[in-house]
N, C-alpha and C. Protein backbone atom coordinates (compact mmCIF):
# COMPACT_ATOMS: atom_id res chain seq x y z
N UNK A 1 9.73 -9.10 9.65
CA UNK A 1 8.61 -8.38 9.10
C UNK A 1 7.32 -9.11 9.47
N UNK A 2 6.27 -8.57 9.65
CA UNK A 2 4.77 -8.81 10.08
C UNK A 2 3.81 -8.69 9.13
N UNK A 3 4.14 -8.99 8.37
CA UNK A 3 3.89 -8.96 6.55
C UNK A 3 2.02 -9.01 7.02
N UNK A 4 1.17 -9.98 7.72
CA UNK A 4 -0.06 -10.32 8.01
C UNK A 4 -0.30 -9.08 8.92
N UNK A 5 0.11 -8.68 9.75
CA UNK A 5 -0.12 -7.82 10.37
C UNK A 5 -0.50 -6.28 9.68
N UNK A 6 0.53 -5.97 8.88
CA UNK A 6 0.40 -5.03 7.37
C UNK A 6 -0.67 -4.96 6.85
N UNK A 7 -0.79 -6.39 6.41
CA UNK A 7 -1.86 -6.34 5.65
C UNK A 7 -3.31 -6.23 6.90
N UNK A 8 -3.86 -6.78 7.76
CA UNK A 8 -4.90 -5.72 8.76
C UNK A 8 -4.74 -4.73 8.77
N UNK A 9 -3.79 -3.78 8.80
CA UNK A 9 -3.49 -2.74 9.52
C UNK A 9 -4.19 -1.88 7.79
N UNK A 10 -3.56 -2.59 6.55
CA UNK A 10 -4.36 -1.31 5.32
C UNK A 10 -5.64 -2.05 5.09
N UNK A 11 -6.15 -3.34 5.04
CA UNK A 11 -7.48 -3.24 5.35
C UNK A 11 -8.11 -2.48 5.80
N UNK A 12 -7.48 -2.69 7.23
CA UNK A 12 -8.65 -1.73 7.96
C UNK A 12 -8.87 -0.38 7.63
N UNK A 13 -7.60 0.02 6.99
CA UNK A 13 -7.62 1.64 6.47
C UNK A 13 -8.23 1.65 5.18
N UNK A 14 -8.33 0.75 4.82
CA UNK A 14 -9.25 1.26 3.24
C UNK A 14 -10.72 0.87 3.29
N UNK A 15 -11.10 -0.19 4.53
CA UNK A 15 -12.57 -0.26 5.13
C UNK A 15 -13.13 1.29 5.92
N UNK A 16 -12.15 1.80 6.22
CA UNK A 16 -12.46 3.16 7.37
C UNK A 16 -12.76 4.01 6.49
N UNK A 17 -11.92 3.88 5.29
CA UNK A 17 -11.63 4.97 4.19
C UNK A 17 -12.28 4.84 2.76
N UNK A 18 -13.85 4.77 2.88
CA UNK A 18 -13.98 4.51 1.17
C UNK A 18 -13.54 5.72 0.43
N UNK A 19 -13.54 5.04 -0.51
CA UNK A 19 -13.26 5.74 -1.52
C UNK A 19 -14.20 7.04 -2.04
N UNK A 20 -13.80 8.57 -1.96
CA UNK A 20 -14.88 9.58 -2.22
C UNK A 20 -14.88 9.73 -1.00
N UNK A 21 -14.89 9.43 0.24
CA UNK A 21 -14.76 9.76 1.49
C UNK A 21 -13.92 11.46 1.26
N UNK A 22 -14.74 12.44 2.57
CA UNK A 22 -14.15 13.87 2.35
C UNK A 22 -12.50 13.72 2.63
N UNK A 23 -12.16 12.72 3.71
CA UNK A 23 -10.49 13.00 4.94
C UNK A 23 -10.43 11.60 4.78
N UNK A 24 -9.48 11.73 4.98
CA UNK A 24 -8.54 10.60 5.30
C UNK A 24 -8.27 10.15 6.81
N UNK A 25 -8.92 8.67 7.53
CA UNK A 25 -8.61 9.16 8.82
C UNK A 25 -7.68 7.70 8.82
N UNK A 26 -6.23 7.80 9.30
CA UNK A 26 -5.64 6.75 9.27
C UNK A 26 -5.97 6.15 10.49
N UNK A 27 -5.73 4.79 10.34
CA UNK A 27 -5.81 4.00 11.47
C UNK A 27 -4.35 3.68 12.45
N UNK A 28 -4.81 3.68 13.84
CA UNK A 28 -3.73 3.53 14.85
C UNK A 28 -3.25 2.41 14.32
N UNK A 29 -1.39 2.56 13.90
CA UNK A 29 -0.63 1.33 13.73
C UNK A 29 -0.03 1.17 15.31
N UNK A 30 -1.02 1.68 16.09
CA UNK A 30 -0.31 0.87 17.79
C UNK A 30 -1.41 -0.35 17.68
N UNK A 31 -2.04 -0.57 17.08
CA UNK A 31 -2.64 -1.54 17.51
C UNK A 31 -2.42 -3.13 17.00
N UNK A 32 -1.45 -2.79 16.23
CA UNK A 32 -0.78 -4.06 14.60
C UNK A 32 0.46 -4.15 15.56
N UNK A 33 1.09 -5.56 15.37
CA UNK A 33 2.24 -5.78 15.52
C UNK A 33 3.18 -5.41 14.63
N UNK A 34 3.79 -4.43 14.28
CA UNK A 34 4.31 -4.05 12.99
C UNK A 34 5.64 -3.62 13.17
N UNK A 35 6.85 -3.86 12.80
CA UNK A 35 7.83 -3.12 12.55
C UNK A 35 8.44 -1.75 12.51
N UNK A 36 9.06 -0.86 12.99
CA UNK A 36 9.59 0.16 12.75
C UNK A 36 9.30 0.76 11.54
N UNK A 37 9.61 -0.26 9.99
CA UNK A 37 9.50 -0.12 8.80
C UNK A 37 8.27 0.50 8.69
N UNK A 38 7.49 -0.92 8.73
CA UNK A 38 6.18 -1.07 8.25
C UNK A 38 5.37 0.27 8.85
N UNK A 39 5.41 0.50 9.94
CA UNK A 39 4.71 1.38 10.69
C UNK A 39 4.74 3.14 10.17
N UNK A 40 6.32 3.50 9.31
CA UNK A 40 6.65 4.21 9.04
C UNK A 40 6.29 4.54 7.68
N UNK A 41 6.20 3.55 6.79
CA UNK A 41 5.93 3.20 5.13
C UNK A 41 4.53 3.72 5.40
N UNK A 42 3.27 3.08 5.96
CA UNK A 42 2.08 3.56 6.50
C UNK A 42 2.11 4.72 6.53
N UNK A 43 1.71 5.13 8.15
CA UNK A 43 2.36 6.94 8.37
C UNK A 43 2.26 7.58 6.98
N UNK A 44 4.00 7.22 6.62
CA UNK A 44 4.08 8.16 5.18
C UNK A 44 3.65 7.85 4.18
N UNK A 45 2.86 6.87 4.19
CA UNK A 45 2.13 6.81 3.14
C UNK A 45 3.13 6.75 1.68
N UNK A 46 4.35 5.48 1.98
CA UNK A 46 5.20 5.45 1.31
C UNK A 46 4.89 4.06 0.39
N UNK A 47 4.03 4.30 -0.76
CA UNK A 47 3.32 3.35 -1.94
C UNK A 47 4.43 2.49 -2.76
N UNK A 48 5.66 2.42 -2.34
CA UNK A 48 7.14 1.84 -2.91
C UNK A 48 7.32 1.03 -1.88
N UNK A 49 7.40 1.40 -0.73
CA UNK A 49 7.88 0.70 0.32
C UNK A 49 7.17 -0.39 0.92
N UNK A 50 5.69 0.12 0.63
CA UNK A 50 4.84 -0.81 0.77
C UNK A 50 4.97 -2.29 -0.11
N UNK A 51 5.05 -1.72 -1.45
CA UNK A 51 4.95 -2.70 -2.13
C UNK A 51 6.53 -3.35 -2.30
N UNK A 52 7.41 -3.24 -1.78
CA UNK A 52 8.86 -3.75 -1.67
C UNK A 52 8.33 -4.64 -0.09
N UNK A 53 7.51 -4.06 0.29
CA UNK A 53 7.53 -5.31 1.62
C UNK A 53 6.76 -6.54 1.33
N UNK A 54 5.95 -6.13 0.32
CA UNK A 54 4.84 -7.44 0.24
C UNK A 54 3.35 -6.97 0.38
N UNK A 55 3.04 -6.16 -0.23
CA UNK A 55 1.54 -5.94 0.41
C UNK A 55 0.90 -6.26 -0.81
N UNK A 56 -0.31 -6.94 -0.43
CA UNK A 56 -0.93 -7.58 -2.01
C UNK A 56 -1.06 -6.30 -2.50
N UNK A 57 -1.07 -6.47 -3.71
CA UNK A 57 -1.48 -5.38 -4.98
C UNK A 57 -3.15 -5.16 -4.75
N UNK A 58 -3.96 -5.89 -4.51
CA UNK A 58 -5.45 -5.13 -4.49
C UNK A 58 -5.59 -4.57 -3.20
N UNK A 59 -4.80 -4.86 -1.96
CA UNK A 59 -4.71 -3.75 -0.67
C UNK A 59 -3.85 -2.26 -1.44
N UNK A 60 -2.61 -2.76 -2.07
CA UNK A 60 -2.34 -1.15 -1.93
C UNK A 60 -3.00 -0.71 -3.03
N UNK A 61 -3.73 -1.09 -4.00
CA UNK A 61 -4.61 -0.63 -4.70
C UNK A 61 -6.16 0.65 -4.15
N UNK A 62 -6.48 -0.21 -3.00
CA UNK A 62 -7.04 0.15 -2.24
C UNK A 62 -6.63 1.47 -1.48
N UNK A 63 -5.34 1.25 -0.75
CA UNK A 63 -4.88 2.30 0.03
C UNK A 63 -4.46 3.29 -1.34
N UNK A 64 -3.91 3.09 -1.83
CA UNK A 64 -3.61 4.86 -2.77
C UNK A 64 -4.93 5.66 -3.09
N UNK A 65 -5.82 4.23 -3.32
CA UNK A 65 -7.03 5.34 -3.85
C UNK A 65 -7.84 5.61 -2.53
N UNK A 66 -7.53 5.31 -1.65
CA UNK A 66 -8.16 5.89 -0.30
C UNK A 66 -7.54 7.35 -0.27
N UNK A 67 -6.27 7.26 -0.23
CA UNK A 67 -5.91 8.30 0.21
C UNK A 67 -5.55 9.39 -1.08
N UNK A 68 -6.57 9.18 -2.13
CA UNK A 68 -6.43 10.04 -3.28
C UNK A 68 -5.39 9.98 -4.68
N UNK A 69 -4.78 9.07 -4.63
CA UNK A 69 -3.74 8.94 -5.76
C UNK A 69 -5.13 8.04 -6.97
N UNK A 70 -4.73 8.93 -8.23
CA UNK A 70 -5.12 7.77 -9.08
C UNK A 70 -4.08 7.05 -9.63
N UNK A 71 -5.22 5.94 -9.99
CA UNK A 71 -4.25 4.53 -10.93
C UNK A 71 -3.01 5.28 -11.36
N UNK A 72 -3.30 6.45 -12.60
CA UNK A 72 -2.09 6.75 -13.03
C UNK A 72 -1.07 7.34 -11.97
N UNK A 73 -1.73 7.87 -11.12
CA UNK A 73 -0.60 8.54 -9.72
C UNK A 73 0.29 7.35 -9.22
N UNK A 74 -0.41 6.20 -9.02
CA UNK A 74 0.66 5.55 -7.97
C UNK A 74 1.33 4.50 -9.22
N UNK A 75 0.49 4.27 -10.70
CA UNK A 75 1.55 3.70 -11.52
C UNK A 75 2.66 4.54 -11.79
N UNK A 76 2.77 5.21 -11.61
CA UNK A 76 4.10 6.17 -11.81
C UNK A 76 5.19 6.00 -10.71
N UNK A 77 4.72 5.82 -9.58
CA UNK A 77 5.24 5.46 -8.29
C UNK A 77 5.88 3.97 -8.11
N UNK A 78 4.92 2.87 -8.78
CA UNK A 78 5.35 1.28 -9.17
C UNK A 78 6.17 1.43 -10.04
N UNK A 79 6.37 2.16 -11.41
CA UNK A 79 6.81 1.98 -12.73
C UNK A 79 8.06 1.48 -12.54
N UNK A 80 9.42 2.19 -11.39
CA UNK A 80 10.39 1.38 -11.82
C UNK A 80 10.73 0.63 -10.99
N UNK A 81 9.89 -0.15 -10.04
CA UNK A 81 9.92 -1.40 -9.55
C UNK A 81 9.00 -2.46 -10.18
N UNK A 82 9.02 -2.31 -11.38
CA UNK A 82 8.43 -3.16 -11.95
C UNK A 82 9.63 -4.29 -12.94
N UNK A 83 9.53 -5.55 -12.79
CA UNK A 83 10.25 -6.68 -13.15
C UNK A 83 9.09 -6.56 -14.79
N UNK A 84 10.07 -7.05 -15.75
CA UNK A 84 9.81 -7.63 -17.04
C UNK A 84 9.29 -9.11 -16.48
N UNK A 85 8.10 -9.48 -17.09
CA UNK A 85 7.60 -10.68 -16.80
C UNK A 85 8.44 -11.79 -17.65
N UNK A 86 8.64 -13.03 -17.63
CA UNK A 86 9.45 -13.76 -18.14
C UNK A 86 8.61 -14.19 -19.29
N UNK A 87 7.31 -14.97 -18.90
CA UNK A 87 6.40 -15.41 -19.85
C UNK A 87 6.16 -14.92 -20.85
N UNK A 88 6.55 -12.83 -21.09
CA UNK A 88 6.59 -12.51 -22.23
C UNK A 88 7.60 -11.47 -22.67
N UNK A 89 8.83 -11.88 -21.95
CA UNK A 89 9.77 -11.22 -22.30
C UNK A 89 10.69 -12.06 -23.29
N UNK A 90 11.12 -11.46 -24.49
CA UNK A 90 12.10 -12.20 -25.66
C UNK A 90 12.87 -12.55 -25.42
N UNK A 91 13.49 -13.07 -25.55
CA UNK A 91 15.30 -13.82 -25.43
C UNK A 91 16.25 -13.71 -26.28
């Protein structure tokens, strides 16, 4: 995985793409060294897959709301890949 590479590749898409912007114009993943995966998660704009690869949380924060999901849209999408934190989970 090209985990650094990923992460340029939604930078650059959420710099291209502010937010309130009318379209969505994705950026060429020919130009990222990226994986089959990675390249495809992009594309589809797959907000699970992303975040199962590693993409910081304030990039894909960025990318959902580029491409129109709100907070509550893509927390619904995180919800059951979400781990119980230890620090405040009971025993």
């Amino acid at each position: 995985m090209s985990l650094y590479q990923l992460h340029r590749l939604v930078y650059d898409h959420v710099r291209a793409n502010a937010v309130g912007t009318a379209a969505v114009a994705p950026v060429d993943p020919g130009r990222y060294d990226l994986t089959d995966d990675e390249r495809r998660a992009y594309a589809d704009r797959d907000i699970a897959a992303l975040y199962r690869m590693g993409l910081h949380p304030v990039l894909l924060n960025g990318f959902c709301r580029s491409i129109g999901l709100s907070r509550d849209e893509y927390r619904k999408v995180l919800e059951p890949l979400a781990q119980p934190s230890a620090r405040w989970h009971r025993r």
